[in-house]
N, C-alpha and C. Protein backbone atom coordinates (compact mmCIF):
# COMPACT_ATOMS: atom_id res chain seq x y z
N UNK A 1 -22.10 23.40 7.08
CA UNK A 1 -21.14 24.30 7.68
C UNK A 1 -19.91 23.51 8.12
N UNK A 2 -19.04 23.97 7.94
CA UNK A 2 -17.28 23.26 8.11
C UNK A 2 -16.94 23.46 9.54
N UNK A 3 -16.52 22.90 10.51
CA UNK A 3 -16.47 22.90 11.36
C UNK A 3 -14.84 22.18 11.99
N UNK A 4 -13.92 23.10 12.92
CA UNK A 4 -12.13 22.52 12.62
C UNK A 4 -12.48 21.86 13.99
N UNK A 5 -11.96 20.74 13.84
CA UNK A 5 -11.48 19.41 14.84
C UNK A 5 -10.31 19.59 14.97
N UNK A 6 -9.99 19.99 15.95
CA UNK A 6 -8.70 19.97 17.27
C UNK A 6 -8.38 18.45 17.51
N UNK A 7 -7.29 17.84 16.69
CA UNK A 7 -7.11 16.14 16.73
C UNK A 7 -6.02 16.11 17.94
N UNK A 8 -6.10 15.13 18.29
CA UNK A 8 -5.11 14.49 19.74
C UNK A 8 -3.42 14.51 18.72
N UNK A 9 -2.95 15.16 19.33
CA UNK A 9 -1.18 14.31 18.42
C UNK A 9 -0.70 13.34 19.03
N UNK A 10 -0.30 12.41 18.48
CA UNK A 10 0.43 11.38 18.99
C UNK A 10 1.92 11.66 18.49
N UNK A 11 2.69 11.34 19.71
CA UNK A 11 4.49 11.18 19.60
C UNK A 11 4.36 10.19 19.32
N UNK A 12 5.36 9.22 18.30
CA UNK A 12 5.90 8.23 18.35
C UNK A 12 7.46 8.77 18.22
N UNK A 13 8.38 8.00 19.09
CA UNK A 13 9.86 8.17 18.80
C UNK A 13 10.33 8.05 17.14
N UNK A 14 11.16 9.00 16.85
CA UNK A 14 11.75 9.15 15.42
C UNK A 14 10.43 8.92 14.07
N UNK A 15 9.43 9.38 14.75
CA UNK A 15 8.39 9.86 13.94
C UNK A 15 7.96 11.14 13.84
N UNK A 16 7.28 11.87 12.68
CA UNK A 16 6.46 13.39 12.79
C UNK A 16 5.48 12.95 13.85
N UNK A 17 5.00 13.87 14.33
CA UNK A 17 3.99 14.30 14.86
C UNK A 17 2.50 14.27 13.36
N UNK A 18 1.43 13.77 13.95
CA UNK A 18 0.59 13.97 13.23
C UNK A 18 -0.63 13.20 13.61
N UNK A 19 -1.72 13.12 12.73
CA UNK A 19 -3.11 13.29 13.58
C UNK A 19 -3.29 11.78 13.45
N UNK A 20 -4.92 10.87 13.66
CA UNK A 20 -4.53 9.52 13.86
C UNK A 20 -4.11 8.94 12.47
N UNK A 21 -3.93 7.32 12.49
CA UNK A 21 -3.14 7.01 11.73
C UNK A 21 -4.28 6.52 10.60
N UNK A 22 -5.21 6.76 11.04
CA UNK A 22 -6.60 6.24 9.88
C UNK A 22 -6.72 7.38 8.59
N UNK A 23 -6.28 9.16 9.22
CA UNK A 23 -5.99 9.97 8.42
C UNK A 23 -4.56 9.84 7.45
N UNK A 24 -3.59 9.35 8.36
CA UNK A 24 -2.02 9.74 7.63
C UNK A 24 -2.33 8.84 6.64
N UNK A 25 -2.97 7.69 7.00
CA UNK A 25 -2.71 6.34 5.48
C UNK A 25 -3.56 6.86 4.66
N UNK A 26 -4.76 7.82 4.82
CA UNK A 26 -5.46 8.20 3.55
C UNK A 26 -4.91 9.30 2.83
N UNK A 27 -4.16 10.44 3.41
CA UNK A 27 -3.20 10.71 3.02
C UNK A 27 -2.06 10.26 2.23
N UNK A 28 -1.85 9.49 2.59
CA UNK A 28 -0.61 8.46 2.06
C UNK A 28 -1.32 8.26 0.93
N UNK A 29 -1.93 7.16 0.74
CA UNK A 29 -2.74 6.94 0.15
C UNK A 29 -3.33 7.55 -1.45
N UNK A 30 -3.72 8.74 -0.52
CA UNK A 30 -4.31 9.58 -1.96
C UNK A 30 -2.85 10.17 -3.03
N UNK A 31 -2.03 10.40 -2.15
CA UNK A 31 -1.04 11.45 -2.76
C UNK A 31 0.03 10.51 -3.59
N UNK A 32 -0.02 9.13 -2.84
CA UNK A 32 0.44 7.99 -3.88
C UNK A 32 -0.06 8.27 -4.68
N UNK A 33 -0.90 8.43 -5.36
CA UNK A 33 -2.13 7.94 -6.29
C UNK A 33 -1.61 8.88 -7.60
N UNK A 34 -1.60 10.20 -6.90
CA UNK A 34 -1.75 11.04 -7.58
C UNK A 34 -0.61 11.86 -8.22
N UNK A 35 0.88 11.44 -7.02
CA UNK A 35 2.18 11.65 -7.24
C UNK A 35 2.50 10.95 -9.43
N UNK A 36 2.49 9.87 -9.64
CA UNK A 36 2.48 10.11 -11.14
C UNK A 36 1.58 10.94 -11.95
N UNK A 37 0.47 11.27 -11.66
CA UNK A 37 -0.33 12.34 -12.80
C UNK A 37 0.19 13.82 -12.87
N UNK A 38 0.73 14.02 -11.24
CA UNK A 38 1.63 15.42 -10.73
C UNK A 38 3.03 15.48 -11.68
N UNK A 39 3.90 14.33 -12.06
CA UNK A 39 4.96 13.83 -12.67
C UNK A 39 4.45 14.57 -14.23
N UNK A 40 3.98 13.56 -14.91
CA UNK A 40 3.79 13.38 -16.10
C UNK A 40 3.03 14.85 -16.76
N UNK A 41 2.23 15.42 -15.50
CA UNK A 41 2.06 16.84 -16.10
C UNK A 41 2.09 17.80 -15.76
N UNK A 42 3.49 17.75 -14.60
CA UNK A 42 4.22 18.94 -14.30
C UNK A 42 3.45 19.94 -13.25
N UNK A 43 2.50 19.60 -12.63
CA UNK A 43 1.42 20.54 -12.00
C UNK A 43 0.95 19.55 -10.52
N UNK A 44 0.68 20.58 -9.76
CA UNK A 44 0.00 20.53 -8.66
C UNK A 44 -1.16 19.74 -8.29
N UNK A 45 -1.68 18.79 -7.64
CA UNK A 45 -2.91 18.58 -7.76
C UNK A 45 -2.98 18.52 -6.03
N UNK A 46 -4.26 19.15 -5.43
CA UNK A 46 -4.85 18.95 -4.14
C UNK A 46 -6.45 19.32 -3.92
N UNK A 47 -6.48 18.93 -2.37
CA UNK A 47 -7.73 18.55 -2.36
C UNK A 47 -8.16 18.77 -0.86
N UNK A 48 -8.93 17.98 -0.11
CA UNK A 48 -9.19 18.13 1.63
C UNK A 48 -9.38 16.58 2.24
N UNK A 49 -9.08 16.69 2.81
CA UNK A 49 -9.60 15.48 3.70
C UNK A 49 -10.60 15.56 5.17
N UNK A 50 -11.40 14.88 5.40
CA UNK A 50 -12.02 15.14 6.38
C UNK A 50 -13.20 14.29 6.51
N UNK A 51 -14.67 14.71 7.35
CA UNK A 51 -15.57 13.53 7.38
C UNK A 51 -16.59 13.93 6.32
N UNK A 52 -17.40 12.53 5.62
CA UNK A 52 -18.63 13.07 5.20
C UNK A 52 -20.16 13.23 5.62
N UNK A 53 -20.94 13.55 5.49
CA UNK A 53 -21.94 13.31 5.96
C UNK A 53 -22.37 12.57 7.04
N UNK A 54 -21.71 11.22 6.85
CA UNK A 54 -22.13 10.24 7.72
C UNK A 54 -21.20 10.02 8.43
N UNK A 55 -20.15 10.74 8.38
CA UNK A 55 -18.81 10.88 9.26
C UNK A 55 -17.84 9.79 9.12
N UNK A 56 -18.06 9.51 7.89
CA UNK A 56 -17.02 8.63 7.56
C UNK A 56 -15.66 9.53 6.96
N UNK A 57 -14.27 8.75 7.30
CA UNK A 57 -13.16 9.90 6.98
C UNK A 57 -12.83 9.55 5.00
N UNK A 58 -12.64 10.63 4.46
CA UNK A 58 -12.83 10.87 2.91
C UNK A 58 -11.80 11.86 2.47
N UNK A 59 -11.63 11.55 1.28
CA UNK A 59 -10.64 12.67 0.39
C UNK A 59 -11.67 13.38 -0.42
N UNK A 60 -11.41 14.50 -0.51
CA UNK A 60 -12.08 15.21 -1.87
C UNK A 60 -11.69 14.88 -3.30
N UNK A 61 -12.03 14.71 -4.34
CA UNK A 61 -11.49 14.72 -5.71
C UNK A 61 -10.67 15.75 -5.41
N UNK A 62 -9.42 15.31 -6.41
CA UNK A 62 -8.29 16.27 -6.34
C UNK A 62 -8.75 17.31 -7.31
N UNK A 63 -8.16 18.59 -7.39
CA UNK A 63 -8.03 19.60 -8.29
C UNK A 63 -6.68 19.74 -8.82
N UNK A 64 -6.86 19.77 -10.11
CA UNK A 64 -5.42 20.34 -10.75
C UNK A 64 -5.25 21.63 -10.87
N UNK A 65 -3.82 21.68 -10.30
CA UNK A 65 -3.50 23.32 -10.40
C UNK A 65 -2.38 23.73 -11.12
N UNK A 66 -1.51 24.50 -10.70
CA UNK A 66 -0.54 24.97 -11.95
C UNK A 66 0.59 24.05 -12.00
N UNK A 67 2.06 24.77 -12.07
CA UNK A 67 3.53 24.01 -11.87
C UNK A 67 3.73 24.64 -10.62
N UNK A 68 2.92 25.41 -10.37
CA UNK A 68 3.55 26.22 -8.52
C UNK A 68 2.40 26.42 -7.88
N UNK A 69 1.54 26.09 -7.89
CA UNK A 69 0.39 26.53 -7.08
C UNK A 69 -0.92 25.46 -7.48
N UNK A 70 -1.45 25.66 -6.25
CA UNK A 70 -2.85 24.91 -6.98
C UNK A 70 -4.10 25.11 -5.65
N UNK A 71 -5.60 25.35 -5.74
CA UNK A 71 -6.52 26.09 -5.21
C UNK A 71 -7.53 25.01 -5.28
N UNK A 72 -8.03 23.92 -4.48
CA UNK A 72 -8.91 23.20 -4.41
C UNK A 72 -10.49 23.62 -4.36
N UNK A 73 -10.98 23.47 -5.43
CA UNK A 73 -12.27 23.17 -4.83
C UNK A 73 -13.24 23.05 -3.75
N UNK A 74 -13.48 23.91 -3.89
CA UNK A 74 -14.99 23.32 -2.44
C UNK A 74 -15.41 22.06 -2.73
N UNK A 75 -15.03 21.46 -1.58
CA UNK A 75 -15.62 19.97 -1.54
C UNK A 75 -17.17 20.10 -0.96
N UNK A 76 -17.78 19.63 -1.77
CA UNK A 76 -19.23 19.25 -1.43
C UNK A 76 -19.74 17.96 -0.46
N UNK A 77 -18.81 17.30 -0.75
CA UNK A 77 -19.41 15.80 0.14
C UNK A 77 -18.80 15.78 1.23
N UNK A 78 -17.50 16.63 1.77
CA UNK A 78 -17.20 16.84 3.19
C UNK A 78 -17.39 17.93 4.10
N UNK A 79 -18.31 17.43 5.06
CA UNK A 79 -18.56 18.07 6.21
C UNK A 79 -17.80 18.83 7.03
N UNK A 80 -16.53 18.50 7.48
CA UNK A 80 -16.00 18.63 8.19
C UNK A 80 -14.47 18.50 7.99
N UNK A 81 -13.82 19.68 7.63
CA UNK A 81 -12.36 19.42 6.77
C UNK A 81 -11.52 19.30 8.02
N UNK A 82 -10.32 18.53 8.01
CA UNK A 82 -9.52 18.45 8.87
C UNK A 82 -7.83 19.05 8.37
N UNK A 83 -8.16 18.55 7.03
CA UNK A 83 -6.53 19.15 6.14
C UNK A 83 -6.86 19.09 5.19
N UNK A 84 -6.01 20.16 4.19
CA UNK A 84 -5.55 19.83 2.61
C UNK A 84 -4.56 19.12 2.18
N UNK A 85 -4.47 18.53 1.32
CA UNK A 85 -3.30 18.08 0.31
C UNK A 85 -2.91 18.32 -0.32
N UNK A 86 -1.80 18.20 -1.19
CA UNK A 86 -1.34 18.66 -2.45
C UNK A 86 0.06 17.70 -2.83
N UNK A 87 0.38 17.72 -3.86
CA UNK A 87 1.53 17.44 -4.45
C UNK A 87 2.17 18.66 -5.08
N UNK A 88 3.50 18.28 -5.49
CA UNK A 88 4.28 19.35 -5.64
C UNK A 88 5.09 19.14 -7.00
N UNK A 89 4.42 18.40 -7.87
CA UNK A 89 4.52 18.24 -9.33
C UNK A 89 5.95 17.24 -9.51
N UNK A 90 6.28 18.36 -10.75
CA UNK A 90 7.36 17.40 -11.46
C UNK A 90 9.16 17.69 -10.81
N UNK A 91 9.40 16.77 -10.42
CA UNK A 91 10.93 17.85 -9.87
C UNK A 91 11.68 18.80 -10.34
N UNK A 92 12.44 19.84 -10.23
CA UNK A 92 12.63 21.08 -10.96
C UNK A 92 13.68 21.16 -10.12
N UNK A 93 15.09 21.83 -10.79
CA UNK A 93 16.36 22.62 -10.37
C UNK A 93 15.73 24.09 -9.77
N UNK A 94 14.69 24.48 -10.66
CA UNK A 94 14.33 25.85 -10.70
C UNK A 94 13.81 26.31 -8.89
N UNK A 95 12.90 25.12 -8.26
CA UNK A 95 12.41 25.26 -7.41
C UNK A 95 12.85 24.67 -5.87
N UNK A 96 12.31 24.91 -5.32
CA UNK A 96 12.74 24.07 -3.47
C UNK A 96 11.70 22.72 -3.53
N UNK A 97 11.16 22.03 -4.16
CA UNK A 97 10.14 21.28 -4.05
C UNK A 97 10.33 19.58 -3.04
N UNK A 98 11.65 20.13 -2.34
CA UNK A 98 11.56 18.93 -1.24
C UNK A 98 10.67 19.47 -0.11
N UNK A 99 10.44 20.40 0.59
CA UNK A 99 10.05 21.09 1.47
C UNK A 99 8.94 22.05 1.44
N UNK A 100 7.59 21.40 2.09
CA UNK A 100 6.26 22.50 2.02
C UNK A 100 7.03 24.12 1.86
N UNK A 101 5.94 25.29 1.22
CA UNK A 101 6.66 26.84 1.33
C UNK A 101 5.67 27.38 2.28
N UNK A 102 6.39 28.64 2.83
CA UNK A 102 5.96 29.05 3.46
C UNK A 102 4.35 29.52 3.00
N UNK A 103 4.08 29.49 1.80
CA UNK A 103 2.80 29.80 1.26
C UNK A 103 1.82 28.87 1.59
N UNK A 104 2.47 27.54 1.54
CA UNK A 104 1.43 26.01 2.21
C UNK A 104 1.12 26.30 3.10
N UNK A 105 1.89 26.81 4.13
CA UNK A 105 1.82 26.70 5.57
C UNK A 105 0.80 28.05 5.83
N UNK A 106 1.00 29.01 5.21
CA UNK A 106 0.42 29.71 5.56
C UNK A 106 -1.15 29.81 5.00
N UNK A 107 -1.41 29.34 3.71
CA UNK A 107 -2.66 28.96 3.17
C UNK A 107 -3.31 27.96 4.74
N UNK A 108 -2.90 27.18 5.03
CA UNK A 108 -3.66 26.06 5.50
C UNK A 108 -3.73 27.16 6.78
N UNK A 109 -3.11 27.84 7.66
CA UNK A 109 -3.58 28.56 8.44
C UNK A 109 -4.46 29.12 8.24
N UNK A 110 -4.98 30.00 7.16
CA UNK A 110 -5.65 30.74 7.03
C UNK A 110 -6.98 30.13 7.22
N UNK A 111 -7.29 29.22 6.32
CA UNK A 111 -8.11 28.33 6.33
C UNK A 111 -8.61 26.99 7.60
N UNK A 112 -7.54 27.64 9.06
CA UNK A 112 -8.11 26.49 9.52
C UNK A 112 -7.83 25.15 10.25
N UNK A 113 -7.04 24.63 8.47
CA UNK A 113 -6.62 23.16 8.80
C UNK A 113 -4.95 23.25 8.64
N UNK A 114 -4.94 21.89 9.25
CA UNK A 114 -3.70 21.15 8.84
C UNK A 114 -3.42 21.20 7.57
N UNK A 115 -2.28 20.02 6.99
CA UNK A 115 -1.89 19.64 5.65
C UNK A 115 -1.16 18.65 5.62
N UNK A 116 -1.27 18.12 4.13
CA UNK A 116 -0.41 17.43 3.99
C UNK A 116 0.36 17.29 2.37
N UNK A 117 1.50 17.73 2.36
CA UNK A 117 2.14 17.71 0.87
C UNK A 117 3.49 16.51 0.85
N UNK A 118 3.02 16.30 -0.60
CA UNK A 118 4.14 15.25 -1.38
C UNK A 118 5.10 15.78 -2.20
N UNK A 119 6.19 15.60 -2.13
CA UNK A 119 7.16 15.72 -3.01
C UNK A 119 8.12 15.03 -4.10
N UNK A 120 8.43 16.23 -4.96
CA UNK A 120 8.81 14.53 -5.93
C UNK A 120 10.04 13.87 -5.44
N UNK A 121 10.65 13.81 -4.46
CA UNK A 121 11.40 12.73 -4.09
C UNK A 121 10.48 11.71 -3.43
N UNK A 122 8.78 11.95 -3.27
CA UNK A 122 8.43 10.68 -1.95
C UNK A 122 8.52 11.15 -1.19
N UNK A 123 8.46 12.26 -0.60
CA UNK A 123 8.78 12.68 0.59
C UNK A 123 7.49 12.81 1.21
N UNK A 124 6.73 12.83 2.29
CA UNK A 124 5.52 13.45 2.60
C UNK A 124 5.06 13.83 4.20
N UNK A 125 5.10 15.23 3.89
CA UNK A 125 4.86 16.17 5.14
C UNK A 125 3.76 16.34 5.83
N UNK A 126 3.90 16.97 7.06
CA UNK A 126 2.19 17.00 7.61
C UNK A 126 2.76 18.37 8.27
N UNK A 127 2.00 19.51 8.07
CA UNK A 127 1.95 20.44 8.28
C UNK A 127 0.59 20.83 9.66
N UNK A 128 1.56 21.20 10.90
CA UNK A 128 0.38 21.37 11.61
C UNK A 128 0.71 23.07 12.47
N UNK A 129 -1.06 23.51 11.70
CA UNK A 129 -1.13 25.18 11.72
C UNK A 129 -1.30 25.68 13.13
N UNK A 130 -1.28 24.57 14.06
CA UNK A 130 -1.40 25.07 15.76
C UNK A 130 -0.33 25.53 16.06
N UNK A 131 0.87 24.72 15.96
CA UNK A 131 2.21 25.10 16.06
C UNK A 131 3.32 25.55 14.83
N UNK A 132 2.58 25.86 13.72
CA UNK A 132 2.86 26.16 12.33
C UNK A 132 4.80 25.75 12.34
N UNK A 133 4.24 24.42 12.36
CA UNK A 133 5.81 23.46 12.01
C UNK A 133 5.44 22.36 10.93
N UNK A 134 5.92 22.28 10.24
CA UNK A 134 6.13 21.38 8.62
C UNK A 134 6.93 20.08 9.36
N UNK A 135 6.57 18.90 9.27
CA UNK A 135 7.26 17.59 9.53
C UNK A 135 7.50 16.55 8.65
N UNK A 136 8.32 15.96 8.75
CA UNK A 136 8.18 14.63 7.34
C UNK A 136 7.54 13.68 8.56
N UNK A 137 6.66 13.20 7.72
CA UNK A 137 6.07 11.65 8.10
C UNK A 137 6.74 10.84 7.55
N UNK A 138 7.64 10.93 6.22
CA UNK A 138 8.38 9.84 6.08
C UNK A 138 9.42 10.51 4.94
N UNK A 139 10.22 9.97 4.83
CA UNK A 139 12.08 10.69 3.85
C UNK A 139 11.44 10.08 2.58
N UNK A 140 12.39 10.26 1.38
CA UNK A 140 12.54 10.15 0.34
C UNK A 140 12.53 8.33 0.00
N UNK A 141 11.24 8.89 -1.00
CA UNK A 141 10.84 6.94 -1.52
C UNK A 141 9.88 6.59 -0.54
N UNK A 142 9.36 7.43 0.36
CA UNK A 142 8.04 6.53 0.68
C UNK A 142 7.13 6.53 -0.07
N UNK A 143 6.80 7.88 -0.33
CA UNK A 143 5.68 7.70 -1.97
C UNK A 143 6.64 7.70 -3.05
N UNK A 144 6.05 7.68 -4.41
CA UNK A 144 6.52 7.37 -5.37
C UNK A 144 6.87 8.54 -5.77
N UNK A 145 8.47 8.16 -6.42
CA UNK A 145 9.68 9.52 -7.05
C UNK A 145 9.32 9.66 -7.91
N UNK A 146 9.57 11.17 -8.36
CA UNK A 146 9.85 11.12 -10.05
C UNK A 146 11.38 11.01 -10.10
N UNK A 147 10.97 9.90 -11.44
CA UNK A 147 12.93 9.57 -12.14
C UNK A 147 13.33 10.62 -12.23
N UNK A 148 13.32 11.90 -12.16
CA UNK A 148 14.37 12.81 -12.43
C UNK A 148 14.51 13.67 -11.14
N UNK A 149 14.26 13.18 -9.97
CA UNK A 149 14.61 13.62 -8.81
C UNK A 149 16.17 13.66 -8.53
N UNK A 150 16.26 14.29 -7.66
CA UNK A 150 18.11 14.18 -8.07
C UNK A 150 18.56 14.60 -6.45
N UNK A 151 18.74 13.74 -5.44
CA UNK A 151 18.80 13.65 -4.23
C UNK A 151 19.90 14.76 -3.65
N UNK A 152 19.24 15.44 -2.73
CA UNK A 152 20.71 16.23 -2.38
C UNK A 152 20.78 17.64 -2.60
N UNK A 153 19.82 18.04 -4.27
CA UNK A 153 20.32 19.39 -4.53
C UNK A 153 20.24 20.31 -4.51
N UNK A 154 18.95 20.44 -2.88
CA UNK A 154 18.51 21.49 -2.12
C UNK A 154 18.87 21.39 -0.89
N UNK A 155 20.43 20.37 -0.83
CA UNK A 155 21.49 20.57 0.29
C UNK A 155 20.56 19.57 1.56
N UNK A 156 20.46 19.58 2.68
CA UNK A 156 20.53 18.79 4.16
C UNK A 156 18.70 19.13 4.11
N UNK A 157 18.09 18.75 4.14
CA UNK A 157 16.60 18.65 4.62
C UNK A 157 15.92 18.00 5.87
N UNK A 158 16.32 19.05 6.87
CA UNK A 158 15.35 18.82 8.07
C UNK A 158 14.33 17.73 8.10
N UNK A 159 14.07 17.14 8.96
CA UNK A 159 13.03 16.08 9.72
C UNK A 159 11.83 16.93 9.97
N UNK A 160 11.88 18.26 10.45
CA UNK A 160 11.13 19.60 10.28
C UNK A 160 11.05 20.60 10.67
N UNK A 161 10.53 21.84 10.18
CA UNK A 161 10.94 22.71 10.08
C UNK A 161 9.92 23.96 10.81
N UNK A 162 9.71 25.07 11.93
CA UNK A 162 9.20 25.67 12.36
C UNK A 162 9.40 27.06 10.85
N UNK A 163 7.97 27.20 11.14
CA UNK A 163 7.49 28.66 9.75
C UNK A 163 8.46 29.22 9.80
N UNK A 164 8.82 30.20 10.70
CA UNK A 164 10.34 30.71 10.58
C UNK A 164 11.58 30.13 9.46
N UNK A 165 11.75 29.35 10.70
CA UNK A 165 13.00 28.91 10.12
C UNK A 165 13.08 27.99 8.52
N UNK A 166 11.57 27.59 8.22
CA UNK A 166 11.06 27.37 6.93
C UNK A 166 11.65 28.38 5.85
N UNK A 167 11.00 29.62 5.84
CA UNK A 167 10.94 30.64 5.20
C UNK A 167 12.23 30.97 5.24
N UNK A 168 13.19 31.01 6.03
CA UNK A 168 14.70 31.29 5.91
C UNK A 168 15.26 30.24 4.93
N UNK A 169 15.03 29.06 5.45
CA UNK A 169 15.75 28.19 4.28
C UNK A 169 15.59 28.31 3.06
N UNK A 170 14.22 28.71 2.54
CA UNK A 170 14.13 28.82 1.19
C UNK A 170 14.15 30.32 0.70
N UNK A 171 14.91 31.42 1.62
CA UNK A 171 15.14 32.21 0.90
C UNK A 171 16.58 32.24 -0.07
């Protein structure tokens, strides 16, 4: 049975808000990993993070999902989900893909947890559903770009963004 852990936030000055730092680097971590396979084939891939069995902290195998969406798997080997992940594919004119959508934010509510999404500039957010506000943990080029990112051409991008005022920007 899945069970949601209420994590401590830590402030650091001119940092997001987000849960400890043993989670953000596996985060980091995974979505590095996975930011070129998201590139090269244009699609989504996410997953959960949380404890396993023995309460050690773990990623789920990622799932691949579409060019706009993607629906993880039930993870079997984690106990205890704390967030999802995802990437946000290949960069596109067509789309907003610097900035979680209001659909992230609101999936991970539904469900519970937190989040955390990558973008193809490197960008990577932590979405937290207590106060349903989207944050960068870190700007453009902390994870790995796709070369055809093109800086700028979804205009000024917030440090972060409350659901509201999310959903306005990308209308």
């Amino acid at each position: 049975m899945w069970h949601r852990i209420v994590p401590v936030l830590l402030a650091v000055p001119g940092t997001a808000l987000a849960q400890d730092s043993a989670e953000v680097d596996l985060a980091r971590s995974v979505l590095s990993a996975l930011q070129q396979p998201s590139f090269d084939q244009n699609r989504e891939f996410c997953g959960y993070i949380g404890l396993d069995f023995d309460g050690n902290l773990i990623a789920s195998k990622a799932t691949p999902g579409t060019v706009d969406s993607c629906l993880a798997d039930d993870p079997v080997e984690i106990e205890v989900i704390f967030a999802s992940y995802h990437t946000h594919g290949a960069f596109s004119e067509d789309y907003f893909n610097e900035v979680p959508s209001g659909e992230d934010m609101e999936s991970d509510e539904e469900e519970g947890i937190d989040g955390y999404v990558a973008t193809p500039g490197g960008r990577l957010w932590y979405i937290d559903t207590e106060v349903m506000v989207a944050s960068q943990i870190c700007g453009i080029g902390c994870l790995p770009a796709d070369p055809d990112f093109i800086a700028g051409i979804d205009g000024v991008i917030e440090k972060s963004y409350a659901y509201d005022d999310l959903v306005e920007f990308l209308e």
